[in-house]
Protein backbone atom coordinates (compact mmCIF):
# COMPACT_ATOMS: atom_id res chain seq x y z
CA UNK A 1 -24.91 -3.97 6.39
CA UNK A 2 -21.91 -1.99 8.88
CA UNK A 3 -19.16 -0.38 7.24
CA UNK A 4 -15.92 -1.98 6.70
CA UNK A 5 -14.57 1.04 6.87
CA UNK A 6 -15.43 3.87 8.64
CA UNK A 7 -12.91 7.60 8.40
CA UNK A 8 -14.78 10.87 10.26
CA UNK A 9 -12.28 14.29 10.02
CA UNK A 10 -8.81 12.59 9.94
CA UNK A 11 -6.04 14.11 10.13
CA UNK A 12 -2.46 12.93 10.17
CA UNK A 13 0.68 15.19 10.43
CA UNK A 14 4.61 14.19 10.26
CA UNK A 15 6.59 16.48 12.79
CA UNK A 16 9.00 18.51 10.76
CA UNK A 17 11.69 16.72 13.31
CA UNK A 18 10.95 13.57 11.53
CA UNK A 19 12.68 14.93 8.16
CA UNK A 20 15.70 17.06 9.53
CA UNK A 21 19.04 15.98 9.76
CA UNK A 22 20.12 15.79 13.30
CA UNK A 23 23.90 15.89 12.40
CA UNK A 24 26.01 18.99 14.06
CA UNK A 25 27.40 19.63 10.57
CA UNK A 26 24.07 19.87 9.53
CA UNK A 27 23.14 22.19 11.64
CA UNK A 28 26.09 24.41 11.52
CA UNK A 29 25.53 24.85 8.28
CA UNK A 30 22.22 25.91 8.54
CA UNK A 31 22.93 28.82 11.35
CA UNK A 32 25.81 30.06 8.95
CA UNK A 33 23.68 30.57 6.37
CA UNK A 34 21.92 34.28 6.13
CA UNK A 35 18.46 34.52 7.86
CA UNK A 36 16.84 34.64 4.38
CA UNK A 37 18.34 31.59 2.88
CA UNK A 38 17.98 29.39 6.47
CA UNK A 39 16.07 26.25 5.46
CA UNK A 40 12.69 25.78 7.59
CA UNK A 41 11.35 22.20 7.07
CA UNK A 42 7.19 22.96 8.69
CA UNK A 43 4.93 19.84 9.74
CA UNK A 44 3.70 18.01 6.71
CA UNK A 45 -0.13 17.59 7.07
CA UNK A 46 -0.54 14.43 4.71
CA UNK A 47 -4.23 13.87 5.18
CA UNK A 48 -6.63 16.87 6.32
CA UNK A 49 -10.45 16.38 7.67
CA UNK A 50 -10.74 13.25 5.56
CA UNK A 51 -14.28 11.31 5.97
CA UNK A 52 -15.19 8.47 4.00
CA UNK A 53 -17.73 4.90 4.34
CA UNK A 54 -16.95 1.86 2.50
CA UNK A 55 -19.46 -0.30 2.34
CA UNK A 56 -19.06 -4.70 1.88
CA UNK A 57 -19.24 -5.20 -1.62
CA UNK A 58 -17.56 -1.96 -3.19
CA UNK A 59 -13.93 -2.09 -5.26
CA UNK A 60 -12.65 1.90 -4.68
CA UNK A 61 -10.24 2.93 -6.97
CA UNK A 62 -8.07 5.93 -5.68
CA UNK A 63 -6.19 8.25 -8.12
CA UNK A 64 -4.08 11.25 -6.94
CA UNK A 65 -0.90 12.96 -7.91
CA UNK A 66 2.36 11.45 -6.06
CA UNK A 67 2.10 12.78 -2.83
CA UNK A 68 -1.42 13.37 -3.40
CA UNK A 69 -2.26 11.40 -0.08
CA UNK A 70 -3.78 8.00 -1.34
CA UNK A 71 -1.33 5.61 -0.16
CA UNK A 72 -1.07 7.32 3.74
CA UNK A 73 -4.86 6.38 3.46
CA UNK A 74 -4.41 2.49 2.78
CA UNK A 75 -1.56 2.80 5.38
CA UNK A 76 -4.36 4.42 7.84
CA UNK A 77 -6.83 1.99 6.58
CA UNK A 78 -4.00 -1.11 7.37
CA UNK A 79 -3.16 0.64 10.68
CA UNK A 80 0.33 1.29 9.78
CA UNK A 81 -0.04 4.94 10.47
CA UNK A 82 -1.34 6.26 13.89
CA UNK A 83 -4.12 9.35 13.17
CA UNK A 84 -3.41 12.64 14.40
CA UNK A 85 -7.45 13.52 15.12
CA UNK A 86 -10.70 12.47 13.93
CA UNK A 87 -11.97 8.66 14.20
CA UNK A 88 -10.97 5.28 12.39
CA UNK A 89 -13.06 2.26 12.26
CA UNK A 90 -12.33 -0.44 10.37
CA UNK A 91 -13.86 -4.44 10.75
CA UNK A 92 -12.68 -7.34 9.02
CA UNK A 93 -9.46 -9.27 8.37
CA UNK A 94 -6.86 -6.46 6.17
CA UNK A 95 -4.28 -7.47 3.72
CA UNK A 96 -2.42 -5.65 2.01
CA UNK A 97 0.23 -5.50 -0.73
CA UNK A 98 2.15 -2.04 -0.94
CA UNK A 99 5.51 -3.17 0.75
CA UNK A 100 6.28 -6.31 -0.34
CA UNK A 101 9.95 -6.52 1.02
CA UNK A 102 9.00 -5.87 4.66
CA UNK A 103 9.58 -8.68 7.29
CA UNK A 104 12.67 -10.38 5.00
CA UNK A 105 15.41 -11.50 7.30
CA UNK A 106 18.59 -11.08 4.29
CA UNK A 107 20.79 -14.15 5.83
CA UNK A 108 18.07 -16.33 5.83
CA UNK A 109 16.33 -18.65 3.11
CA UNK A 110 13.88 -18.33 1.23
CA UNK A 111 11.53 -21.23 2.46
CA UNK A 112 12.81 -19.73 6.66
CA UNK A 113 11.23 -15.76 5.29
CA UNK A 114 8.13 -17.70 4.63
CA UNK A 115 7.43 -17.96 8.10
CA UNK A 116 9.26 -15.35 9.13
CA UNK A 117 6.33 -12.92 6.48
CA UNK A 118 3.76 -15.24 7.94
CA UNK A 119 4.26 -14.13 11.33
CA UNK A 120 4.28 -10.27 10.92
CA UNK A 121 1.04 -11.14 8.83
CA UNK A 122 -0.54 -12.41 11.91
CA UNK A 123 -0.52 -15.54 10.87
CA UNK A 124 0.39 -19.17 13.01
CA UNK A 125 3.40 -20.92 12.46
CA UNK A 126 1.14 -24.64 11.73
CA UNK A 127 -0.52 -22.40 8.91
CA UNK A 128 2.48 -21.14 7.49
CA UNK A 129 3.77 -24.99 7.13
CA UNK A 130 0.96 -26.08 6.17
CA UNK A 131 0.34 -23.89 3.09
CA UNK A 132 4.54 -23.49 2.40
CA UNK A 133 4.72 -26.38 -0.24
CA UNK A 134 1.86 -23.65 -2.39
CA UNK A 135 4.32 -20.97 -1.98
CA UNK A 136 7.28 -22.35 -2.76
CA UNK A 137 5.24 -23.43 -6.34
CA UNK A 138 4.09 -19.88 -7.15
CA UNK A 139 6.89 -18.38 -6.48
CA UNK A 140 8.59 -21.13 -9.06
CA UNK A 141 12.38 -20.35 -7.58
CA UNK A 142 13.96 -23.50 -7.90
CA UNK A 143 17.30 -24.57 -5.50
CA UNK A 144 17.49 -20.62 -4.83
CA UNK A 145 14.15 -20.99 -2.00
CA UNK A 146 17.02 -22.71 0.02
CA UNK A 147 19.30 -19.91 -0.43
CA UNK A 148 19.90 -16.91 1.40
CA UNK A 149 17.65 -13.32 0.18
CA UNK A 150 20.41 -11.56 -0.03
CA UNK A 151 21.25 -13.41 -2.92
CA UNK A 152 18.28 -12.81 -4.85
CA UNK A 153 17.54 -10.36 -7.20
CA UNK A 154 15.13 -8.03 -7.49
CA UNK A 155 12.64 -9.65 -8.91
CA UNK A 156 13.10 -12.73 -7.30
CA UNK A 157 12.45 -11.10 -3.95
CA UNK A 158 9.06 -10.00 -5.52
CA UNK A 159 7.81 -13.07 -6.33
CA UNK A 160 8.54 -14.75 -3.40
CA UNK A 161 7.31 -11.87 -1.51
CA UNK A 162 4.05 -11.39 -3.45
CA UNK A 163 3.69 -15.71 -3.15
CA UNK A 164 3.76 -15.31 0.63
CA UNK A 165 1.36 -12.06 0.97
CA UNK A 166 -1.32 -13.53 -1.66
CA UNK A 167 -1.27 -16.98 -0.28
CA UNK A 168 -4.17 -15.77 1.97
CA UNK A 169 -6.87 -13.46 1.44
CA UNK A 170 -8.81 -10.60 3.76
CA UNK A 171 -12.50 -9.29 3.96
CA UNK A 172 -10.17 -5.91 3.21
CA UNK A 173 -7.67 -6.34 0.31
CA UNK A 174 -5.67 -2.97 -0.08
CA UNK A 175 -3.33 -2.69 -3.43
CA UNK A 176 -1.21 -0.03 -4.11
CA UNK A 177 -0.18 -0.05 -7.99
CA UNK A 178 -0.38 -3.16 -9.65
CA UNK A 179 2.74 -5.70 -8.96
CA UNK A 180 5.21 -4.69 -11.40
CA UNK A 181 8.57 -7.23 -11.58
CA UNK A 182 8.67 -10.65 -13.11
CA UNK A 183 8.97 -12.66 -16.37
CA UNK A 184 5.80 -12.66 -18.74
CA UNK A 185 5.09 -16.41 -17.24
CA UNK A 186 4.82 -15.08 -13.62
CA UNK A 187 2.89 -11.38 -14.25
CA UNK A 188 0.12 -13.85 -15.94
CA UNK A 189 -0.26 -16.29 -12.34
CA UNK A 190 0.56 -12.65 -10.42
CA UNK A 191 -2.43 -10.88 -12.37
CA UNK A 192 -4.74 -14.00 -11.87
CA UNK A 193 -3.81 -14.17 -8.41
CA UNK A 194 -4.96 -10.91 -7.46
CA UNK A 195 -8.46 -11.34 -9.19
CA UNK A 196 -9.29 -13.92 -7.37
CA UNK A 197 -8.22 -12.56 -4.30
CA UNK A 198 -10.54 -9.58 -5.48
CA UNK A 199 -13.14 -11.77 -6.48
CA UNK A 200 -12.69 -13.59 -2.27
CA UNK A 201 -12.44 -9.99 -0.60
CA UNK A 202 -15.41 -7.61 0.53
CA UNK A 203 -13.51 -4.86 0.03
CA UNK A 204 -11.06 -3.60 -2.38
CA UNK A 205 -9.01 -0.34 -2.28
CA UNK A 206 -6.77 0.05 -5.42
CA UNK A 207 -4.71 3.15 -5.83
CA UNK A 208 -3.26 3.15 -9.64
CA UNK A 209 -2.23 5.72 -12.06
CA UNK A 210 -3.63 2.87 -14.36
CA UNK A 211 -7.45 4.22 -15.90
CA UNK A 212 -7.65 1.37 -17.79
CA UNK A 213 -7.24 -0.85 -14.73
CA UNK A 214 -9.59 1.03 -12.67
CA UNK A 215 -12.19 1.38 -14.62
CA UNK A 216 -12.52 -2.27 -15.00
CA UNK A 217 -12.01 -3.56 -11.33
CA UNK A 218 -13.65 -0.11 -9.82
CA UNK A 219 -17.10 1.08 -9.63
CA UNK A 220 -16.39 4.16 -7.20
CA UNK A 221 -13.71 6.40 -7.07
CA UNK A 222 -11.91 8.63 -4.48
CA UNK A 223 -9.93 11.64 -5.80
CA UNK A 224 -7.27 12.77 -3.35
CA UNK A 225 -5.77 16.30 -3.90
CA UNK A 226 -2.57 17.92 -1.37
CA UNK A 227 -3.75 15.29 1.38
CA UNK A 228 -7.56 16.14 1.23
CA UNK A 229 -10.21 14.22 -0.64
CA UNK A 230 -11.83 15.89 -3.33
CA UNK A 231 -13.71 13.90 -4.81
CA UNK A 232 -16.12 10.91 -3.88
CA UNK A 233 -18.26 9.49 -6.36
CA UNK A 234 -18.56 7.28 -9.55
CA UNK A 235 -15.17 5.71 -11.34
CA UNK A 236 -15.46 7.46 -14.78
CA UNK A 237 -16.36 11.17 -12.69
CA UNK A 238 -13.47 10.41 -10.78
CA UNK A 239 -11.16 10.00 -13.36
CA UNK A 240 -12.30 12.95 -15.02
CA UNK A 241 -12.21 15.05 -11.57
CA UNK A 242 -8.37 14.12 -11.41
CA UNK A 243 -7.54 15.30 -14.94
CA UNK A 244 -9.53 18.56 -14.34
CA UNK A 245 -7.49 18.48 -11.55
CA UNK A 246 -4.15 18.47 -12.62
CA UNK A 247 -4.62 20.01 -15.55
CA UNK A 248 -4.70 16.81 -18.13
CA UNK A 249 -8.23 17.31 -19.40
CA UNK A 250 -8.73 17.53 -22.79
């Protein structure tokens, strides 16, 4: 069977422009200072000569210290992030569930951001009516899904965010940490949400700090290491390979 996904030498930079201030005080300050102590912000190169095939079928857990590079690679996997060289291929329907507040309009309500969501999702506005009544349900927000979002809180945008993104699954599901706000009631229907959307997918890519979680739902591992992968190969390996690596083995 094809891959699902396909990665041959990718790279992707940010432009040191990207992260300096552009202000004239800014820069003032920074050609007062002496030569030696001038800040020099250099191109970040957050994923270097990365290949990888995923295969229908597998569940790929992906560890790595913050900044480490796995979750640029679900955003290159998603298509969020434009490659700087090298080849991406990826087939199927992708969803995804690593920024669960973008697409939320704050003035209006909740029940209007459900097709508002739908919509940057892809997805029709007769589908988006026609599974609303379900989302309203899961998300379990009483009068407040005819309020305004800017009146939630926290973790009331989170549930109705994570309602609207889970309502619909993808031959590619992408999952970066597991969902972390709600009452006790709600992280049991959030939990048993994403297993069956697990169970529905081809493909799962979990990042996670989480061992316990990944061995479990993963059978292969990636191991990503100052924006290069280092490590390709079975789940319990791959933990091991990222303690060796930053110095937590026992």
């Amino acid at each position: 069977m094809s891959n699902l996904i396909s990665m041959k030498n990718v790279d992707l930079s940010y432009a040191s422009t990207a992260f300096k201030e552009r202000s004239l005080k800014t820069a003032m300050t920074n050609l007062l200072r002496p030569k030696n102590r001038r800040i020099e912000v250099q191109d970040i190169k957050a994923l270097k000569n990365v290949s990888v095939d995923i295969r229908s079928g597998e569940r790929v857990g992906l560890l790595g210290h913050n900044g480490a590079g796995k979750s640029t690679f679900l955003k290159v996997v998603a298509g969020l992030y434009p490659i700087s060289a090298g080849t991406r291929t990826v087939r199927g329907v992708v969803r995804s569930m690593f920024d669960l507040s973008l697409g939320f309009e704050p003035d209006a309500t909740g029940r209007e951001n459900i097709l508002y969501r739908g919509l940057l999702l892809g997805l029709t506005p007769k589908f988006m009516r026609a599974i609303e009544d379900e989302v309203v349900a899961f998300a379990d927000l009483g009068e407040f899904i005819d309020y305004p979002i800017k009146t939630y809180s926290a973790g009331m945008l989170v549930r109705l965010a994570f309602a609207i993104t889970t309502a619909v699954g993808g031959d590619v599901l992408l999952l970066d940490e597991v969902i972390g706000a709600g009452d006790a009631n709600f992280m049991l229907k959030a939990r048993q949400r994403i297993r069956e959307l697990i169970e529905k997918s081809e493909v799962l890519l979990l990042a996670s700090h989480d061992f316990a979680t990944l061995r479990s739902t993963c059978e292969r591992g990636l191991v990503f290491h100052h924006g290069e992968l280092r490590f390709d190969g079975a789940m319990d390996a791959c933990i091991d390979e990222y303690k060796q690596l930053n110095g937590l083995a026992q």
